[in-house]
PDB file of N, CA and C in Angstrom:
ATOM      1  N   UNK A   1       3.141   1.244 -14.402  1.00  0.00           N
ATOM      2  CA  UNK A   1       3.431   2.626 -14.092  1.00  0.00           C
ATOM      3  C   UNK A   1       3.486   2.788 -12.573  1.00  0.00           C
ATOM      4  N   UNK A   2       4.206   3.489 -12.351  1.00  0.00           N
ATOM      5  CA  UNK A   2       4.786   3.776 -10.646  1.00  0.00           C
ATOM      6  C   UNK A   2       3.772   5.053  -9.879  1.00  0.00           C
ATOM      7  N   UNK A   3       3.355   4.984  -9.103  1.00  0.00           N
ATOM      8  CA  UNK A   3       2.369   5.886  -8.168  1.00  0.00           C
ATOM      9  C   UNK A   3       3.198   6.079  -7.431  1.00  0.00           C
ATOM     10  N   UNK A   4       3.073   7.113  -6.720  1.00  0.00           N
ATOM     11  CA  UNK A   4       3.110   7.649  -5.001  1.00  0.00           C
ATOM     12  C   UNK A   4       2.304   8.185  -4.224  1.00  0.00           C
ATOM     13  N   UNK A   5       2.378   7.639  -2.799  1.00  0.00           N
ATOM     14  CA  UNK A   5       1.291   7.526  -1.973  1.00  0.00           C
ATOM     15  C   UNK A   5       1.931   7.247  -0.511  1.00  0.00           C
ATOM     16  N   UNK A   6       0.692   7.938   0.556  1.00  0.00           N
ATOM     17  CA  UNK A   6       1.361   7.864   1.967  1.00  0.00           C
ATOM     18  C   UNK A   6       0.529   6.226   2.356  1.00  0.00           C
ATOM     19  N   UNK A   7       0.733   6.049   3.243  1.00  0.00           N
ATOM     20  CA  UNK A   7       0.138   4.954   4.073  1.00  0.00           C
ATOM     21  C   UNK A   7      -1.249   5.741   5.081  1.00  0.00           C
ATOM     22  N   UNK A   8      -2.310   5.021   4.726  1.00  0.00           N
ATOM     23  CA  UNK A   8      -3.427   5.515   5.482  1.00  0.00           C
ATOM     24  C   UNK A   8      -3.640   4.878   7.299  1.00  0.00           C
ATOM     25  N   UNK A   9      -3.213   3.571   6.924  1.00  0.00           N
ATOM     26  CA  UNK A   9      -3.458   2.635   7.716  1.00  0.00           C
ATOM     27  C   UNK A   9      -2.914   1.246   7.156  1.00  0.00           C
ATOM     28  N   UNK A  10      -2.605   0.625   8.697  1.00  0.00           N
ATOM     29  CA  UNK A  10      -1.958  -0.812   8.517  1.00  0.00           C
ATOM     30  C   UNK A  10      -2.289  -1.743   9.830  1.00  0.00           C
ATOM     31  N   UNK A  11      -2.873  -2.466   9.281  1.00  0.00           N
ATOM     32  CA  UNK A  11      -3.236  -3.398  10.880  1.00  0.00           C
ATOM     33  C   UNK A  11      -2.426  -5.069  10.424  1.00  0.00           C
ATOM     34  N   UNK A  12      -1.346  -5.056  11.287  1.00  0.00           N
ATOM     35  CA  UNK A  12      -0.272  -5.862  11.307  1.00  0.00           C
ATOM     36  C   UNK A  12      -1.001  -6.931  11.178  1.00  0.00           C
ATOM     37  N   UNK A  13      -2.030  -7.441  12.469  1.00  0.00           N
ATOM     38  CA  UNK A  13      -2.769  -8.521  12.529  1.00  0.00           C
ATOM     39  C   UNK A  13      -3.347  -8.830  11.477  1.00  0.00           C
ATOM     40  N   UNK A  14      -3.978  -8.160  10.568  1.00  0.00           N
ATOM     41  CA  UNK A  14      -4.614  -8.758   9.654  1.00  0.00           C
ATOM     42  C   UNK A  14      -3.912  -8.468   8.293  1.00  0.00           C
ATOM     43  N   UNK A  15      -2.769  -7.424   7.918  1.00  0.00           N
ATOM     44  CA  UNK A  15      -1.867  -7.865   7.279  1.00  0.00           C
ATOM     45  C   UNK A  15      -2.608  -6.929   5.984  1.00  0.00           C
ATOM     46  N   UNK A  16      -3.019  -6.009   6.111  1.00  0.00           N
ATOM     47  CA  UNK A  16      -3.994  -5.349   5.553  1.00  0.00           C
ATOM     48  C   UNK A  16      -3.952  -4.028   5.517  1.00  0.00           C
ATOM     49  N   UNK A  17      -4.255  -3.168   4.907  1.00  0.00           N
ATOM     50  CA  UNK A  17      -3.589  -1.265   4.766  1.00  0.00           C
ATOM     51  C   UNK A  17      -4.497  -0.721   3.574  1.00  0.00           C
ATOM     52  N   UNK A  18      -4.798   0.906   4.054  1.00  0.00           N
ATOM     53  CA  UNK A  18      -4.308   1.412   2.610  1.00  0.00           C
ATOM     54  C   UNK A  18      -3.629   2.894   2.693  1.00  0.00           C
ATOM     55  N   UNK A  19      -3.749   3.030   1.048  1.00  0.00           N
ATOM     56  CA  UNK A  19      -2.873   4.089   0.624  1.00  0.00           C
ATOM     57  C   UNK A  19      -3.996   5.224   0.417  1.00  0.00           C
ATOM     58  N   UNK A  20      -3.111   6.128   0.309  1.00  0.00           N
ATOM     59  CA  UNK A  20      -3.460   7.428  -0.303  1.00  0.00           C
ATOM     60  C   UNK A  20      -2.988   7.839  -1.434  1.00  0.00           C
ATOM     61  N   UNK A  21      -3.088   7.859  -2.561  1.00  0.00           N
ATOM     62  CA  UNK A  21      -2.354   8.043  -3.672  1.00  0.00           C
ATOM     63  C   UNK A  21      -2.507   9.846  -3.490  1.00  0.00           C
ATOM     64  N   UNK A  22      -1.089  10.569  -3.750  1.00  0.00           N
ATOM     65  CA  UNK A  22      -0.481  11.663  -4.088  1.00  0.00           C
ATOM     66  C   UNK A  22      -1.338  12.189  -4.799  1.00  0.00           C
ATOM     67  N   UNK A  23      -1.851  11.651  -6.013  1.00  0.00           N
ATOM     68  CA  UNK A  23      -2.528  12.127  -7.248  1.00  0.00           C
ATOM     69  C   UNK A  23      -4.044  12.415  -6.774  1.00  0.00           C
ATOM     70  N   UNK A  24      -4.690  12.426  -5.257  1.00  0.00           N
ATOM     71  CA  UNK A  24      -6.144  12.405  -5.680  1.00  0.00           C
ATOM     72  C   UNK A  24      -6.304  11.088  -5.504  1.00  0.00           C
ATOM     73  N   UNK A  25      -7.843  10.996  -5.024  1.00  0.00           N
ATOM     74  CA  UNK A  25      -8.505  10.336  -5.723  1.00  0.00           C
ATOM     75  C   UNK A  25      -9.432   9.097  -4.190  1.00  0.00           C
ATOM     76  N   UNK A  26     -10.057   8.418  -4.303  1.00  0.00           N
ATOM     77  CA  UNK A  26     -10.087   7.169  -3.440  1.00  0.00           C
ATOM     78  C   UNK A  26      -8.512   6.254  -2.927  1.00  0.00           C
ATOM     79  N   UNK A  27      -8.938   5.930  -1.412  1.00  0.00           N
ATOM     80  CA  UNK A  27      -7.620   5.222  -1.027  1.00  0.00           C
ATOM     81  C   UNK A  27      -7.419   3.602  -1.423  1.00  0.00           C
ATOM     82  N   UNK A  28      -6.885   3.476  -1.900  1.00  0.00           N
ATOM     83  CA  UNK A  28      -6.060   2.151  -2.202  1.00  0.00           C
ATOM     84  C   UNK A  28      -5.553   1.012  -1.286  1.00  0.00           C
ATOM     85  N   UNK A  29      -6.551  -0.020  -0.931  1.00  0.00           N
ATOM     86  CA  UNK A  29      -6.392  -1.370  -0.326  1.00  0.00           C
ATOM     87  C   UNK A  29      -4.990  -1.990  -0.757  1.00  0.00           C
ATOM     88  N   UNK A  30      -4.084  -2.548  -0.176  1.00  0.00           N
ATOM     89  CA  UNK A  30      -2.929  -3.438  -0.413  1.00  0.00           C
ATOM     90  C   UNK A  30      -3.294  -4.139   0.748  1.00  0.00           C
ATOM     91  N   UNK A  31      -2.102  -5.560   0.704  1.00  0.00           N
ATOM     92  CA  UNK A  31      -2.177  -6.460   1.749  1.00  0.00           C
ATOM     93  C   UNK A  31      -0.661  -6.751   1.639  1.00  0.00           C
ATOM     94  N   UNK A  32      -0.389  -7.617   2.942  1.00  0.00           N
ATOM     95  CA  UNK A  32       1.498  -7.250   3.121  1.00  0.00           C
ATOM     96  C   UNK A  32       1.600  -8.311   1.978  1.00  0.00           C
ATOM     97  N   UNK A  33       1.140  -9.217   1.198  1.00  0.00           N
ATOM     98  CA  UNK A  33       2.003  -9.646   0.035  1.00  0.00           C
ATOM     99  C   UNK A  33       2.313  -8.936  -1.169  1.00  0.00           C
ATOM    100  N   UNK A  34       1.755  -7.490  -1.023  1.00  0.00           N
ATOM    101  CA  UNK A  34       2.280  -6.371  -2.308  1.00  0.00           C
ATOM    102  C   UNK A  34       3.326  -5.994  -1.863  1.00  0.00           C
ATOM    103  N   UNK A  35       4.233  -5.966  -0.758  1.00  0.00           N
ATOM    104  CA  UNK A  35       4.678  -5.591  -0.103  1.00  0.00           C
ATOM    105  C   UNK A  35       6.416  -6.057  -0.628  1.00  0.00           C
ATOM    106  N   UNK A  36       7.726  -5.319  -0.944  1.00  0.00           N
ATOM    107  CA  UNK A  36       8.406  -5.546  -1.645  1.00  0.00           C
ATOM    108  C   UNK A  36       9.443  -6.540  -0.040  1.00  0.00           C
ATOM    109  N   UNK A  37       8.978  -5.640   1.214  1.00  0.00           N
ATOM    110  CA  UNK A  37       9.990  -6.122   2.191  1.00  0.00           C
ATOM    111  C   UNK A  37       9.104  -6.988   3.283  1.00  0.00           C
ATOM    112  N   UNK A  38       9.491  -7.393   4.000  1.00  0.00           N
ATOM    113  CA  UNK A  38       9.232  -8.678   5.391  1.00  0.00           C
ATOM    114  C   UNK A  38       8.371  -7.252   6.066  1.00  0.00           C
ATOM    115  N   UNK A  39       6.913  -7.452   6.228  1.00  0.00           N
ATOM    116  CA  UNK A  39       6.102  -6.302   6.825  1.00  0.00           C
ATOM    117  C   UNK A  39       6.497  -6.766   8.282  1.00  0.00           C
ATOM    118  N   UNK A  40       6.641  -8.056   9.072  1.00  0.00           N
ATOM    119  CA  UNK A  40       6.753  -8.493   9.901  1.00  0.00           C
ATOM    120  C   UNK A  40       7.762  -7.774  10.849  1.00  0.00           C
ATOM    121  N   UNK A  41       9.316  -7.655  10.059  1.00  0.00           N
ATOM    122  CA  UNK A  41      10.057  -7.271  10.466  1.00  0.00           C
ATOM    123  C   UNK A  41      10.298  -5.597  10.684  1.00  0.00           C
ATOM    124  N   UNK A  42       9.163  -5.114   9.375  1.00  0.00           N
ATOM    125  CA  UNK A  42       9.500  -3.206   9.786  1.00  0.00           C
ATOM    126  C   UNK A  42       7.971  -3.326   8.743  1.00  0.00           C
ATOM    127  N   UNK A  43       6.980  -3.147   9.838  1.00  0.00           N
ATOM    128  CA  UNK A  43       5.705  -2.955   8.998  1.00  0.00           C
ATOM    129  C   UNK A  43       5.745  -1.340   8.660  1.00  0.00           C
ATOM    130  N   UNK A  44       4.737  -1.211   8.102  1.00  0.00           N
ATOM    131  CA  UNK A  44       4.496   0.031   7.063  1.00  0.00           C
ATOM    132  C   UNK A  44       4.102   0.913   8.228  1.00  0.00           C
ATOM    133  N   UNK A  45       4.203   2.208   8.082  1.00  0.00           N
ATOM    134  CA  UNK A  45       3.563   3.312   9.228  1.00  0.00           C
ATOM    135  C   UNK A  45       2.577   4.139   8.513  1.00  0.00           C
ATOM    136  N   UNK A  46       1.649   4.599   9.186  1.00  0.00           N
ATOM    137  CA  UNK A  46       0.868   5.477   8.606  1.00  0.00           C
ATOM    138  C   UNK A  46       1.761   6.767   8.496  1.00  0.00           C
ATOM    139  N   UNK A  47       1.696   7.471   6.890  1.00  0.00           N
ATOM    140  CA  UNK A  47       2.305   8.853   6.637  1.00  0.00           C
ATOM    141  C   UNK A  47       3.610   8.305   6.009  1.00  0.00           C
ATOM    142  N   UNK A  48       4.008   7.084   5.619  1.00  0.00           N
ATOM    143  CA  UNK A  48       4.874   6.146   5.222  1.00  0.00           C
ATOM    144  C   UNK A  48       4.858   6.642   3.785  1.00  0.00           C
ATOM    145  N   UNK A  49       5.508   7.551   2.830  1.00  0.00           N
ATOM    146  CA  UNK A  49       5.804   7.673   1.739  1.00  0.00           C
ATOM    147  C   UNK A  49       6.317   6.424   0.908  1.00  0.00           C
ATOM    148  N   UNK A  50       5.375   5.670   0.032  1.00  0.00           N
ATOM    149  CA  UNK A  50       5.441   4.746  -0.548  1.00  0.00           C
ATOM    150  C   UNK A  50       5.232   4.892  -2.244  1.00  0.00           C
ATOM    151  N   UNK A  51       5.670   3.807  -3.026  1.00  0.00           N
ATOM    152  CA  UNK A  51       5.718   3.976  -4.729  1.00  0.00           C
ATOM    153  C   UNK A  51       4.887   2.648  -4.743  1.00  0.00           C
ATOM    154  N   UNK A  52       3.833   2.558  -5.658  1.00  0.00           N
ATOM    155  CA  UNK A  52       3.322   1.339  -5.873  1.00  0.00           C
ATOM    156  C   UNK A  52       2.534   1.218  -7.145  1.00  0.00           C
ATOM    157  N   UNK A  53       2.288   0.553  -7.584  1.00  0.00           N
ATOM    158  CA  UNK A  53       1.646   0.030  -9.027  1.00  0.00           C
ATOM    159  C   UNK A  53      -0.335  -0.328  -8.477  1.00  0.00           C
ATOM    160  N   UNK A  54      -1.150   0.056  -9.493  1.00  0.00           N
ATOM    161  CA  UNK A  54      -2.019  -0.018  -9.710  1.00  0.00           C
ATOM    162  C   UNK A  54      -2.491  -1.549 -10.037  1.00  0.00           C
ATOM    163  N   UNK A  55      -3.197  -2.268  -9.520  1.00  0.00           N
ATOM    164  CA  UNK A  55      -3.586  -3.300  -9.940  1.00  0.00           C
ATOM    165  C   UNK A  55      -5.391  -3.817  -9.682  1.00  0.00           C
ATOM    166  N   UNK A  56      -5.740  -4.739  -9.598  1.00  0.00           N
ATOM    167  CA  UNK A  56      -7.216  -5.127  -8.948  1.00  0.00           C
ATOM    168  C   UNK A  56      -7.410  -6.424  -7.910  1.00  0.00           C
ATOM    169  N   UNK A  57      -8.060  -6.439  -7.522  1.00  0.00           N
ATOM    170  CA  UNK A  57      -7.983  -7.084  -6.407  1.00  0.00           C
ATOM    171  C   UNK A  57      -9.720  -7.568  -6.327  1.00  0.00           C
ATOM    172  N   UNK A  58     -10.810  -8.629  -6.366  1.00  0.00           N
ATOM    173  CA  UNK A  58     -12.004  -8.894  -6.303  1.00  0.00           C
ATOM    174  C   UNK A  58     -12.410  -7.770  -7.161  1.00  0.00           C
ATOM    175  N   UNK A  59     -11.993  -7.544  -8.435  1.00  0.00           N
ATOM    176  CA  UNK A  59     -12.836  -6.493  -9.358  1.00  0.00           C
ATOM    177  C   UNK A  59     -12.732  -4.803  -8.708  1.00  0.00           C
ATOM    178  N   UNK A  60     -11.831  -4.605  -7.747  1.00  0.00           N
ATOM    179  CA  UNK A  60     -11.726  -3.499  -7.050  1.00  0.00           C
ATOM    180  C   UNK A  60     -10.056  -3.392  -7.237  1.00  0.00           C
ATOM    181  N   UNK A  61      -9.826  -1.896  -7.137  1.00  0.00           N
ATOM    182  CA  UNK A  61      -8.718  -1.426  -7.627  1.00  0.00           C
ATOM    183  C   UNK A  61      -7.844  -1.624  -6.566  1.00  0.00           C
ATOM    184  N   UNK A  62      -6.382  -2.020  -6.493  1.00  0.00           N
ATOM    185  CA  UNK A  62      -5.640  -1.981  -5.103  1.00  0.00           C
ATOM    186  C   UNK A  62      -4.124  -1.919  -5.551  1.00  0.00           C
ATOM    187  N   UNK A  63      -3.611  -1.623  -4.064  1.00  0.00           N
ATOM    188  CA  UNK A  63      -2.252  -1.313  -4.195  1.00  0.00           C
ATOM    189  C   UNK A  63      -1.275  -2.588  -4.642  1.00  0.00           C
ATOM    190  N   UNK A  64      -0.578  -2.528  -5.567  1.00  0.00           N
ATOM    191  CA  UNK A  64       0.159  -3.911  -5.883  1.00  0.00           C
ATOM    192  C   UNK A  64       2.280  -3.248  -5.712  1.00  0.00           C
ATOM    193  N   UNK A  65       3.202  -4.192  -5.539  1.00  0.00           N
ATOM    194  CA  UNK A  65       4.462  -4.080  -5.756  1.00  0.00           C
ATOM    195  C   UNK A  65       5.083  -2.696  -4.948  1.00  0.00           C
ATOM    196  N   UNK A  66       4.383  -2.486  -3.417  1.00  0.00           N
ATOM    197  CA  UNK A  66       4.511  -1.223  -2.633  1.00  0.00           C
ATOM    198  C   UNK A  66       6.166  -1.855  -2.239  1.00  0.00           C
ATOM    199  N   UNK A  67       7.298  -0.380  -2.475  1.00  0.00           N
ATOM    200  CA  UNK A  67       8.292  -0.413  -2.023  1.00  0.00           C
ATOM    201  C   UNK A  67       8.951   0.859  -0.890  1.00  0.00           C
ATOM    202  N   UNK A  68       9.221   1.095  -0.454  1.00  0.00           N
ATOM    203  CA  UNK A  68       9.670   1.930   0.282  1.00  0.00           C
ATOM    204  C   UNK A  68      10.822   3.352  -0.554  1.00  0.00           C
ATOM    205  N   UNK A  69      10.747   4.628   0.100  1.00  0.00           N
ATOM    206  CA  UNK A  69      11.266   5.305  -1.022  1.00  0.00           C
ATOM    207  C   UNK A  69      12.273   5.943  -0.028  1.00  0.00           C
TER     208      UNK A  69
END
């Protein structure tokens, strides 16, 4: 199922972010391999309107399959 969510934060160096899901709730950890495009080349911005899937990550909930909208 598809979420939407802004970007909270993204630290290039460590390749690492999270979200804000639209819906409420606690923010959502991703890392640039959820990441549908090259973060390298146009990393994510904070306030970055993003769609992403729910997944887990170390038994903790996180952002998975983030694409740009």
């Amino acid at each position: 199922m598809k979420y939407f969510g802004t970007v909270n934060s993204f630290d290039i160096d460590k390749g690492r972010g999270s979200i804000k899901p639209e819906t409420g709730g606690e923010n959502l950890a991703f890392e640039k391999s959820a990441m549908s495009w090259d973060s390298k080349v146009t990393p994510p911005t904070v306030g970055q309107r993003l769609s992403y899937e729910v997944g887990t990550k170390d038994e903790k909930p996180c952002a998975l399959n983030l694409e740009t909208i």
